[in-house]
N, C-alpha and C. Protein backbone atom coordinates (compact mmCIF):
# COMPACT_ATOMS: atom_id res chain seq x y z
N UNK A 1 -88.80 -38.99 -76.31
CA UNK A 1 -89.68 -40.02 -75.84
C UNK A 1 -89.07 -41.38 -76.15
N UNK A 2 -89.02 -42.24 -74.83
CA UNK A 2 -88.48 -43.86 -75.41
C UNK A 2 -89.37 -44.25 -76.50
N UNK A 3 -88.45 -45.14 -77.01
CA UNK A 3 -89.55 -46.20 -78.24
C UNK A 3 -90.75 -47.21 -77.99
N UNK A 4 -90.65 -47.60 -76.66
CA UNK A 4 -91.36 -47.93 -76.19
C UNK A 4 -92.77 -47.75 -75.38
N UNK A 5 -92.78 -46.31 -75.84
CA UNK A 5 -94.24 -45.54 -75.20
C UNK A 5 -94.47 -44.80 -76.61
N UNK A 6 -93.74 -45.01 -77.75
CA UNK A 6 -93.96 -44.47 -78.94
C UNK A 6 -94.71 -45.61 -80.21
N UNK A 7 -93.91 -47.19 -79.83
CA UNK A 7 -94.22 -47.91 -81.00
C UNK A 7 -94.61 -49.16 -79.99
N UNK A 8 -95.33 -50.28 -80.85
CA UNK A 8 -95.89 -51.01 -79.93
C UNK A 8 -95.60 -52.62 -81.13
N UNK A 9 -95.21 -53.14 -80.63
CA UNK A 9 -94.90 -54.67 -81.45
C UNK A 9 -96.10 -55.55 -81.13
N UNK A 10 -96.56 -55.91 -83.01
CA UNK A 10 -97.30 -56.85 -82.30
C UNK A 10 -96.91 -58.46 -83.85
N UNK A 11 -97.13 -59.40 -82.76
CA UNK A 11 -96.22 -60.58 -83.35
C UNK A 11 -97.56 -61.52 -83.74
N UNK A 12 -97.50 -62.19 -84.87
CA UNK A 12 -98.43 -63.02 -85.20
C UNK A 12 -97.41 -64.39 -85.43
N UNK A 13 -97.76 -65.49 -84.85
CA UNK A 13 -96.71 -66.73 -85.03
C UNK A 13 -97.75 -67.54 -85.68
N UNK A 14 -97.06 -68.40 -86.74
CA UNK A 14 -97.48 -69.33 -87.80
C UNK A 14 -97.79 -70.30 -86.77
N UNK A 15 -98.16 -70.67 -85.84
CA UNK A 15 -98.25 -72.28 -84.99
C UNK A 15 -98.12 -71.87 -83.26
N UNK A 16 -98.14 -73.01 -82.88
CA UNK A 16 -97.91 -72.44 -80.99
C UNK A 16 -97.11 -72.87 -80.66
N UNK A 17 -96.45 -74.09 -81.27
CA UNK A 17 -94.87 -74.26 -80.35
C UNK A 17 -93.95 -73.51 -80.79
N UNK A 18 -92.66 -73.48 -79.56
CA UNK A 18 -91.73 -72.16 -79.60
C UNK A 18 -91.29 -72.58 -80.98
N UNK A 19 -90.13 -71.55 -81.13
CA UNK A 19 -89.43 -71.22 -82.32
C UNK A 19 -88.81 -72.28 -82.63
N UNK A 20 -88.08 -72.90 -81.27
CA UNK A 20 -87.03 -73.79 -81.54
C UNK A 20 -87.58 -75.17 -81.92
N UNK A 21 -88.80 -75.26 -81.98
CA UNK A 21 -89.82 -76.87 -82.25
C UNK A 21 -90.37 -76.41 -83.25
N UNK A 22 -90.34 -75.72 -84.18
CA UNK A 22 -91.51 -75.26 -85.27
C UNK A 22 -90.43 -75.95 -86.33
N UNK A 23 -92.02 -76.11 -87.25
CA UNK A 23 -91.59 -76.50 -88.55
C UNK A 23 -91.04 -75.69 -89.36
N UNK A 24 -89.81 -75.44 -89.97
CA UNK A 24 -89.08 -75.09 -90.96
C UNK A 24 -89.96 -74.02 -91.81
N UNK A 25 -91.17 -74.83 -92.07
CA UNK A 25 -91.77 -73.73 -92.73
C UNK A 25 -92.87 -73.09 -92.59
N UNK A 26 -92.49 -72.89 -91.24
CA UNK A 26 -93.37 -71.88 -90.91
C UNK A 26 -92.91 -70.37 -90.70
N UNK A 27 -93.82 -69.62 -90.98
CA UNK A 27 -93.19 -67.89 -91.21
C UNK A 27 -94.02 -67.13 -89.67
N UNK A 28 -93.47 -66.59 -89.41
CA UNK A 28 -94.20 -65.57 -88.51
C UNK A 28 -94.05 -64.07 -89.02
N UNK A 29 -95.07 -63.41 -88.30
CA UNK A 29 -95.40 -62.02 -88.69
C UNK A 29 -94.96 -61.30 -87.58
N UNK A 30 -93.96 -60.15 -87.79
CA UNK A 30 -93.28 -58.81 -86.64
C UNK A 30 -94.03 -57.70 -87.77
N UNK A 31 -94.92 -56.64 -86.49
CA UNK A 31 -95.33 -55.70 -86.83
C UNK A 31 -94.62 -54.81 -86.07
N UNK A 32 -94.09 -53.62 -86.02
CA UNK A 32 -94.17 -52.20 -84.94
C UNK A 32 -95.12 -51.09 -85.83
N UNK A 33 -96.01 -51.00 -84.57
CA UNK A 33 -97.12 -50.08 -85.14
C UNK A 33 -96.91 -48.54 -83.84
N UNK A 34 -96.64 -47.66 -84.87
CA UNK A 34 -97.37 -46.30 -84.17
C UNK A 34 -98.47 -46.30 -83.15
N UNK A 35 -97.96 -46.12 -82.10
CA UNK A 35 -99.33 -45.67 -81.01
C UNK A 35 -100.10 -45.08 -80.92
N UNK A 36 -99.29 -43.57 -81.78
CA UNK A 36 -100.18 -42.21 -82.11
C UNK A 36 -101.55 -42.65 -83.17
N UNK A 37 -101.33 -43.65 -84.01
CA UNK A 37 -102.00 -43.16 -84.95
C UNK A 37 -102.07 -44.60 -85.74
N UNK A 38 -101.86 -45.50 -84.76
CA UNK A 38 -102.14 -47.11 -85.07
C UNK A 38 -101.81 -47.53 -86.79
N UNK A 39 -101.09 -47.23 -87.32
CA UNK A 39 -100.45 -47.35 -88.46
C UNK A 39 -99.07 -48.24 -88.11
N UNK A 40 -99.11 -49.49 -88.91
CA UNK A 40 -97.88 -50.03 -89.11
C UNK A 40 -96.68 -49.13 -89.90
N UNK A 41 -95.35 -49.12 -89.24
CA UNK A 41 -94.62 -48.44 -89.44
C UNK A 41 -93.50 -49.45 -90.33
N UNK A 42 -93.27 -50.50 -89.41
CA UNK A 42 -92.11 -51.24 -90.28
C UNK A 42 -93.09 -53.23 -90.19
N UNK A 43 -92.56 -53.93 -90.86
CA UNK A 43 -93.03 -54.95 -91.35
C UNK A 43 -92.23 -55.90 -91.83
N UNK A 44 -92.32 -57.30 -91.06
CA UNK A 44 -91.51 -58.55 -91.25
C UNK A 44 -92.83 -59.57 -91.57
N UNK A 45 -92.03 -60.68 -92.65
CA UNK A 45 -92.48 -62.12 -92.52
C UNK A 45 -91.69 -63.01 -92.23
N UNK A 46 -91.02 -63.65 -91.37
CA UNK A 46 -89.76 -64.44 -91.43
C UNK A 46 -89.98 -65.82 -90.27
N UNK A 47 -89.25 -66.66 -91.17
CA UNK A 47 -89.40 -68.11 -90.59
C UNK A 47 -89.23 -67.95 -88.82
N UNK A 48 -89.85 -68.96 -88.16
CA UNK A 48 -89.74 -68.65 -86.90
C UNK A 48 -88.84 -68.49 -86.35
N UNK A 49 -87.37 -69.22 -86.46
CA UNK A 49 -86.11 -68.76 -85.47
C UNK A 49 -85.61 -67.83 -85.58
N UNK A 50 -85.58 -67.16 -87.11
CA UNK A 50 -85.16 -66.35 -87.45
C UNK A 50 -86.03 -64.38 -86.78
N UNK A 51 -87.31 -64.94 -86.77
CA UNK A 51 -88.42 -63.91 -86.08
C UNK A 51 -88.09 -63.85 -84.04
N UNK A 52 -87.63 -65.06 -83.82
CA UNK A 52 -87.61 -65.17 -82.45
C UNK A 52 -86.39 -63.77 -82.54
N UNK A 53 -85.03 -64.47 -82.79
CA UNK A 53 -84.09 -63.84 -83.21
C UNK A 53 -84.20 -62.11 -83.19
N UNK A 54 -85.26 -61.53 -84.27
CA UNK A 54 -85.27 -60.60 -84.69
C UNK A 54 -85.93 -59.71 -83.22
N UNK A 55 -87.28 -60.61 -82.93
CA UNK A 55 -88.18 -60.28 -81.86
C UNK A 55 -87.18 -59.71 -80.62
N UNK A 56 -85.95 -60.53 -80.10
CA UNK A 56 -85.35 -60.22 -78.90
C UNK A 56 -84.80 -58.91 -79.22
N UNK A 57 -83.95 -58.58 -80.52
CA UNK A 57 -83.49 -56.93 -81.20
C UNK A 57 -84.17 -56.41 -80.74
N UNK A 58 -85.81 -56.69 -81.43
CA UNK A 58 -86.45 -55.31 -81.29
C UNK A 58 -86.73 -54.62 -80.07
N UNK A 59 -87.06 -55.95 -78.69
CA UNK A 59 -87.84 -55.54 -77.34
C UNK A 59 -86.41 -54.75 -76.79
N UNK A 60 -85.13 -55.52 -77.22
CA UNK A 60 -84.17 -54.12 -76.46
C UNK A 60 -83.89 -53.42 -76.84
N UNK A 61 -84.24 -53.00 -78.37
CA UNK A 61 -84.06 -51.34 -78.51
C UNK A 61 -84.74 -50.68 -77.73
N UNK A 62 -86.51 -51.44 -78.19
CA UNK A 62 -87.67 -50.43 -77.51
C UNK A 62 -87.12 -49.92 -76.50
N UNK A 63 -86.61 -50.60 -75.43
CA UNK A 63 -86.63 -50.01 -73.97
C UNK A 63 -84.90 -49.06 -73.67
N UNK A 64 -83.74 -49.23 -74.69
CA UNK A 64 -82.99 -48.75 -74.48
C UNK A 64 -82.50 -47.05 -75.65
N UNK A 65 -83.30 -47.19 -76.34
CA UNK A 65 -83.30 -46.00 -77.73
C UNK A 65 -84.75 -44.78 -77.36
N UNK A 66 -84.37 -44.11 -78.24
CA UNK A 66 -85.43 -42.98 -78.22
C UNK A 66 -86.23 -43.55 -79.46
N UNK A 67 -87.55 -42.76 -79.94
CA UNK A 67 -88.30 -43.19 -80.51
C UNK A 67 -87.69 -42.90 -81.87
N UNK A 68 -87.28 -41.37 -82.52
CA UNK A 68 -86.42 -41.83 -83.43
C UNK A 68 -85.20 -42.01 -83.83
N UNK A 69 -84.62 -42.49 -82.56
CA UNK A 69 -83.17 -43.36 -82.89
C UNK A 69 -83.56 -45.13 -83.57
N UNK A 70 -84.81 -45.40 -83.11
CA UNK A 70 -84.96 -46.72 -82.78
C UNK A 70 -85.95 -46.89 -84.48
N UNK A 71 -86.70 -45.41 -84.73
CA UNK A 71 -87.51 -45.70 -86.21
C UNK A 71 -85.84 -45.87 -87.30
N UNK A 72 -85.37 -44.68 -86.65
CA UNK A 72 -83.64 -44.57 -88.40
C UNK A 72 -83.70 -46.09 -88.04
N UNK A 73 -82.77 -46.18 -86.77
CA UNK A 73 -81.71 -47.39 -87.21
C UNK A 73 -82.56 -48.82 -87.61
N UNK A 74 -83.88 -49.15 -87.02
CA UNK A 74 -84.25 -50.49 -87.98
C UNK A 74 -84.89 -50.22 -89.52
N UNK A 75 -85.39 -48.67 -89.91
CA UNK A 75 -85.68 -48.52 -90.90
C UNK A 75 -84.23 -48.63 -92.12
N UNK A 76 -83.40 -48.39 -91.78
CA UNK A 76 -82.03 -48.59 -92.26
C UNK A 76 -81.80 -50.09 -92.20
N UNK A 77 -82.11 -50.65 -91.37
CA UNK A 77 -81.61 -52.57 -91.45
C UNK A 77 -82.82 -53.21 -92.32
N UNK A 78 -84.13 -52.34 -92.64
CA UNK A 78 -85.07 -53.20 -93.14
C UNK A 78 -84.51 -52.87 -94.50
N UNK A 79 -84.28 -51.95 -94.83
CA UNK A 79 -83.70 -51.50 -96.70
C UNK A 79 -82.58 -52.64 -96.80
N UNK A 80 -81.74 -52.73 -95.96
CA UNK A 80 -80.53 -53.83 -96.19
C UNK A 80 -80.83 -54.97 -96.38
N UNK A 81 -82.07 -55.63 -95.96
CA UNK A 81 -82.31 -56.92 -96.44
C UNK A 81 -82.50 -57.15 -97.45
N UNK A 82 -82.97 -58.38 -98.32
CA UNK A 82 -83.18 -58.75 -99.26
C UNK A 82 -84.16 -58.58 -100.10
C-alpha cells in the first residue's frame, strides 16, 4: 500500500505568513498520523523554514514509497536528529 493512503500529515504553523516571512522564532508542528487507527506515528517541532523544508520530504515520499518503506526510512532520520 502507498504511504499516502496509509499515513496522513497534518501541519500546525506558528503564524500565517509563509515560511520565508516568518519570524525566526516561530516553530511549527509536522504530524504523520496513521489512518488506520488515528494515532500519531512520528512527530516534529521545528522553526518554520526549516518545517517548510522538511514538509516538501515528506509529501514526496508519501506519494513515491510504500507505507513501510516510508515509516523505516523517516523513523531512522527522526533517531538521527538531535
Amino acid at each position: 500500500m502507498k504511504a499516502n493512503r496509509a499515513y496522513q500529515l497534518i501541519v500546525s504553523r506558528g503564524g500565517r505568513e509563509p515560511a520565508f516571512l516568518s519570524d525566526p522564532s516561530r516553530t511549527d508542528r509536522i504530524e504523520v498520523v496513521s489512518v488506520d487507527d488515528g494515532e500519531v506515528i512520528l512527530y516534529w517541532n521545528l522553526a518554520a523554514k526549516q518545517a517548510s523544508k522538511l514538509l516538501k520530504m515528506l509529501r514526496a515520499d508519501l506519494i513515491s514509497l510504500q507505507a513501510d518503506e516510508f515509516f523505516d526510512k523517516w523513523l531512522d532520520a527522526d533517531a538521527e536528529e538531535p
